[in-house]
C-alpha atoms as a PDB file:
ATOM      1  CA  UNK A   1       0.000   0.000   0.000  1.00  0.00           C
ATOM      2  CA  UNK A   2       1.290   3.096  -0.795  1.00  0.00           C
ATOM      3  CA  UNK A   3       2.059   6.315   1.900  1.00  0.00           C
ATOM      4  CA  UNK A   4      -0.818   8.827   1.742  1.00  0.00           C
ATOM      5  CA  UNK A   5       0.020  11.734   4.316  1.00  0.00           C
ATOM      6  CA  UNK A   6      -3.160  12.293   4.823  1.00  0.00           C
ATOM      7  CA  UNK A   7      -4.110   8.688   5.577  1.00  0.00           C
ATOM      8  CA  UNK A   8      -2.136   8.082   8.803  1.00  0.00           C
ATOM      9  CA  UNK A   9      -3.729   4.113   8.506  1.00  0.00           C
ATOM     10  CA  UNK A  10      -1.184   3.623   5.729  1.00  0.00           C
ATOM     11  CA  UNK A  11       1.746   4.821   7.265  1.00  0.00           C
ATOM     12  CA  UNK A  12       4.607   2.733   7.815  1.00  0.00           C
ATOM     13  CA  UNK A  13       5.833   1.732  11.451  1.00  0.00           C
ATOM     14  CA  UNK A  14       8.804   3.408  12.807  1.00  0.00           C
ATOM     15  CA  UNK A  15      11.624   1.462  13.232  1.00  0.00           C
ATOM     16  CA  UNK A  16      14.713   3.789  14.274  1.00  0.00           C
ATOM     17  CA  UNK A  17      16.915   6.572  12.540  1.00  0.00           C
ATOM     18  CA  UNK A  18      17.829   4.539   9.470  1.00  0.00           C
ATOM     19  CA  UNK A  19      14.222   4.705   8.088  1.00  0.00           C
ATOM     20  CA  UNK A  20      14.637   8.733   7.432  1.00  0.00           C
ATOM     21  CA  UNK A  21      17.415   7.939   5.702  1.00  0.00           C
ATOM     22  CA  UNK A  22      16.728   8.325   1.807  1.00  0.00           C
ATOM     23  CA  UNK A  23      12.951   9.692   2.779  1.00  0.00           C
ATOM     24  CA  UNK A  24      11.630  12.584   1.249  1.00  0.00           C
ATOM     25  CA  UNK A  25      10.632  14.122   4.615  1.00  0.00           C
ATOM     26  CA  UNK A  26       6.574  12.876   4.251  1.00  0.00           C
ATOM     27  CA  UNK A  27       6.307  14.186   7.475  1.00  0.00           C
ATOM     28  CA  UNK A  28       7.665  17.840   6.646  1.00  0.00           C
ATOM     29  CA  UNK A  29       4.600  18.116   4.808  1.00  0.00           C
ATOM     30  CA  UNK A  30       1.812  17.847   7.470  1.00  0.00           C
ATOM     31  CA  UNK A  31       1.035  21.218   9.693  1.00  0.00           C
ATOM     32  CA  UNK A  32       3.135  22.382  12.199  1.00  0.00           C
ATOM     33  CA  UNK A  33       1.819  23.348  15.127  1.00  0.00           C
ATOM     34  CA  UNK A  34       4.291  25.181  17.547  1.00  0.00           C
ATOM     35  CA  UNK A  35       4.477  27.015  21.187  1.00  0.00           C
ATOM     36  CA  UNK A  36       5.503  30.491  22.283  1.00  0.00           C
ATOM     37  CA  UNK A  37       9.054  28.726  23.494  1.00  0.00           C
ATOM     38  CA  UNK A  38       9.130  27.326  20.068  1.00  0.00           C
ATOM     39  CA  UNK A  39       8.813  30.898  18.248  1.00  0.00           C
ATOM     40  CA  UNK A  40      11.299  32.517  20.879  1.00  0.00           C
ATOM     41  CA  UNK A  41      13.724  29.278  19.998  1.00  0.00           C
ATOM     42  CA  UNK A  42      13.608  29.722  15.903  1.00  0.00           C
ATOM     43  CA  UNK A  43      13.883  33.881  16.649  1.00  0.00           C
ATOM     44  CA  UNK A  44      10.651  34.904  15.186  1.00  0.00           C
ATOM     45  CA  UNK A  45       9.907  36.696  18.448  1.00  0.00           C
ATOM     46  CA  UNK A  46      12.157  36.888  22.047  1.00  0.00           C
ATOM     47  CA  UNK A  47      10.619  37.679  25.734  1.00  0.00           C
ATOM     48  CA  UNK A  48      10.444  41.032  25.335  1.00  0.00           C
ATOM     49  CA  UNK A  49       8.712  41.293  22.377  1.00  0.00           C
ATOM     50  CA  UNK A  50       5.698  38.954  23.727  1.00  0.00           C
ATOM     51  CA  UNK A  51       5.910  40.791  27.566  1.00  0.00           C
ATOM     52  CA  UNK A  52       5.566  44.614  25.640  1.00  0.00           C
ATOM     53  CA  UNK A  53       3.274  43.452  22.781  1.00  0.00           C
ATOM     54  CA  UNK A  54       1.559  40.439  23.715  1.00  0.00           C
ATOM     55  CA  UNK A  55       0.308  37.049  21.729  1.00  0.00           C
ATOM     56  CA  UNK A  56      -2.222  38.884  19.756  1.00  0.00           C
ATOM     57  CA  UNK A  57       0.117  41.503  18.266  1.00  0.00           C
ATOM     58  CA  UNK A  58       3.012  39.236  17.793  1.00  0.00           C
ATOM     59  CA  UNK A  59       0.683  37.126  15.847  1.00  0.00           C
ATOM     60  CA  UNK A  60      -0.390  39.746  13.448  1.00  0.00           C
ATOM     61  CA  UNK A  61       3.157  40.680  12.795  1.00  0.00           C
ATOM     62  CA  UNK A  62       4.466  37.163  12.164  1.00  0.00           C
ATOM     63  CA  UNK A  63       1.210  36.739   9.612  1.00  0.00           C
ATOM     64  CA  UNK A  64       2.006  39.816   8.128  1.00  0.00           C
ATOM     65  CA  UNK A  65       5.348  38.333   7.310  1.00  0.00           C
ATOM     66  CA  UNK A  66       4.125  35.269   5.963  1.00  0.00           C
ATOM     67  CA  UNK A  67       5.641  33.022   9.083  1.00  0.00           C
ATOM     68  CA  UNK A  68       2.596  31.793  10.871  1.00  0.00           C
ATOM     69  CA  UNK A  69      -1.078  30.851   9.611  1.00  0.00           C
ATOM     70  CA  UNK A  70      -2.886  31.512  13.293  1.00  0.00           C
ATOM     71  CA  UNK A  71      -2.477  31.431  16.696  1.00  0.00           C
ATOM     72  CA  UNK A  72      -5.275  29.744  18.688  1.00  0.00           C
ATOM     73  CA  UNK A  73      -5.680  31.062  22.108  1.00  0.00           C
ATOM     74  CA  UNK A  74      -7.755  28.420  23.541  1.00  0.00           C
ATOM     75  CA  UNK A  75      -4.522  25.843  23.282  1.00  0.00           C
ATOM     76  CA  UNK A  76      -1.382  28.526  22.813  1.00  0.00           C
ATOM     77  CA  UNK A  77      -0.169  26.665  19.317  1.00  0.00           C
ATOM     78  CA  UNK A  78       0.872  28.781  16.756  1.00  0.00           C
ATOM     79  CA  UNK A  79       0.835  26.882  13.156  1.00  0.00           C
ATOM     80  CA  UNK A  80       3.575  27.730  10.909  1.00  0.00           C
ATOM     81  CA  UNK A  81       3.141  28.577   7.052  1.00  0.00           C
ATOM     82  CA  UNK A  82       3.359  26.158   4.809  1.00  0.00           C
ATOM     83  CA  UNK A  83       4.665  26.400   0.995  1.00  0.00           C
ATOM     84  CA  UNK A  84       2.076  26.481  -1.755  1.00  0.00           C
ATOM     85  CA  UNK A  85       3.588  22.614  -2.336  1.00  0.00           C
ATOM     86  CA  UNK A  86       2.861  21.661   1.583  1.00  0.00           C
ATOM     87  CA  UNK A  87       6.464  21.682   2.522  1.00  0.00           C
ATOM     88  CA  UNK A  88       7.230  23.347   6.128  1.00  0.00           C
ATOM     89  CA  UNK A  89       8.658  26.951   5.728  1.00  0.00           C
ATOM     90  CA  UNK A  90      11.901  25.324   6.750  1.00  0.00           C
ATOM     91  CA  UNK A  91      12.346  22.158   4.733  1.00  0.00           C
ATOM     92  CA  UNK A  92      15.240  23.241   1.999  1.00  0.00           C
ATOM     93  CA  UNK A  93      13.631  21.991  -1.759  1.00  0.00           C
ATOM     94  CA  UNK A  94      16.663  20.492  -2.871  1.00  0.00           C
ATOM     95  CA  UNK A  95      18.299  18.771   0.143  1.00  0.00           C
ATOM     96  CA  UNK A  96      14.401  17.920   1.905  1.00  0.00           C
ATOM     97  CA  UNK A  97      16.566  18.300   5.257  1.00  0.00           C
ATOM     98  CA  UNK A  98      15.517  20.736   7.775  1.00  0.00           C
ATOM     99  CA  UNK A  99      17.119  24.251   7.511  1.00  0.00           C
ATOM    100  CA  UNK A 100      16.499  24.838  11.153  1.00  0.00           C
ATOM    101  CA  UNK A 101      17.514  21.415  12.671  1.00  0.00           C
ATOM    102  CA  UNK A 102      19.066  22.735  15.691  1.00  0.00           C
ATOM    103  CA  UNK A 103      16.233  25.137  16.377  1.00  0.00           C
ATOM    104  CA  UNK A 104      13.782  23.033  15.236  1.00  0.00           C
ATOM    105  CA  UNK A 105      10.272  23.171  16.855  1.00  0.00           C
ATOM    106  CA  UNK A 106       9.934  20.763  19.498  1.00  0.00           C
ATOM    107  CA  UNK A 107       6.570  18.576  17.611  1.00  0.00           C
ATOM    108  CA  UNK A 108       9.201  17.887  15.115  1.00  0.00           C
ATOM    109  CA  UNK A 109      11.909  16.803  17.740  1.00  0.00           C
ATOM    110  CA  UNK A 110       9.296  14.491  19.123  1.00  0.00           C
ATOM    111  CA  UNK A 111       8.215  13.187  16.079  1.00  0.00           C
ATOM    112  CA  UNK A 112       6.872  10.359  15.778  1.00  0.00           C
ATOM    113  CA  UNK A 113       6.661   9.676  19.165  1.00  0.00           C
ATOM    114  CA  UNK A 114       3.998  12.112  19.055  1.00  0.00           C
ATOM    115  CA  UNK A 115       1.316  12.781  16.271  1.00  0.00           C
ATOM    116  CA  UNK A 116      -1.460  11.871  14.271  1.00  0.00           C
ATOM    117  CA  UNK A 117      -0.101   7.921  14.570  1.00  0.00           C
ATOM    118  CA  UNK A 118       2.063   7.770  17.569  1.00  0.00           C
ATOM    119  CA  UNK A 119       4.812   5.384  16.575  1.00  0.00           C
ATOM    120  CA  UNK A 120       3.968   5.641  12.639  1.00  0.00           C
ATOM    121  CA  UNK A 121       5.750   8.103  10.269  1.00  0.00           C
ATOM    122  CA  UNK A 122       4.283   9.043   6.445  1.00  0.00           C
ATOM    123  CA  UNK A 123       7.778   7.937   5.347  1.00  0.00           C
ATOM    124  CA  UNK A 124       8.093   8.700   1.215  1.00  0.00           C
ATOM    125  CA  UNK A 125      11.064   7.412  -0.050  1.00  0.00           C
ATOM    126  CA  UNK A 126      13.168  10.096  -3.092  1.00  0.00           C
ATOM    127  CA  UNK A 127      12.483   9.505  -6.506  1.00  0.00           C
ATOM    128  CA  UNK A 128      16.320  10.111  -7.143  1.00  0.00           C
END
């Protein structure tokens, strides 16, 4: 059966660190779904910034620049922008590694130990 990223019944079970290598980052393609610490972390926003201005007006700012989609109140996740493609504003096109890796939000650190199918990853393997 083939991966469907949007089918989390036919994703494959994850094994260990070998089974991202050669994939074409499936899951860099779902939404991404960060916190405040997470923001602060990449540098879209610092301490100050949120303790002066506040969630609401950080938000508008980081939609204005195309970084974030929303920011829900009710659970204090912010979900980042995704490319017109469904790639994560960080995934690099040619690579399909991470751009951010050492920053990276920490959903993605935790993935797949957390998500739609704990312990399952949409793993895609490269065309190349």
């Amino acid at each position: 059966m083939k991966t469907d990223i949007d089918r989390p019944s036919t994703w494959k079970k994850y094994s260990s660190e070998q089974m991202c290598h050669g994939c074409h980052a499936g899951c860099c393609t779902m939404p991404v779904e960060i916190t405040l610490s997470d923001l602060i972390r990449l540098g879209l926003t610092d301490d100050d910034e949120i303790e002066n201005s506040g969630a609401k007006k950080v938000t508008k700012r980081l939609v204005k620049e195309k970084k974030i989609t929303s920011f829900r109140e009710a659970t204090g996740l912010f979900t980042l922008v995704q490319k017109s493609n469904r790639d994560c504003l960080y995934l690099d096109p040619k690579t399909r590694l991470c751009s951010v890796y050492e920053k990276r939000p920490e959903v993605c650190r935790k993935f797949p130990k957390i998500g739609p199918r704990p312990g399952y990853c949409p793993a895609i393997q490269s065309s190349k």
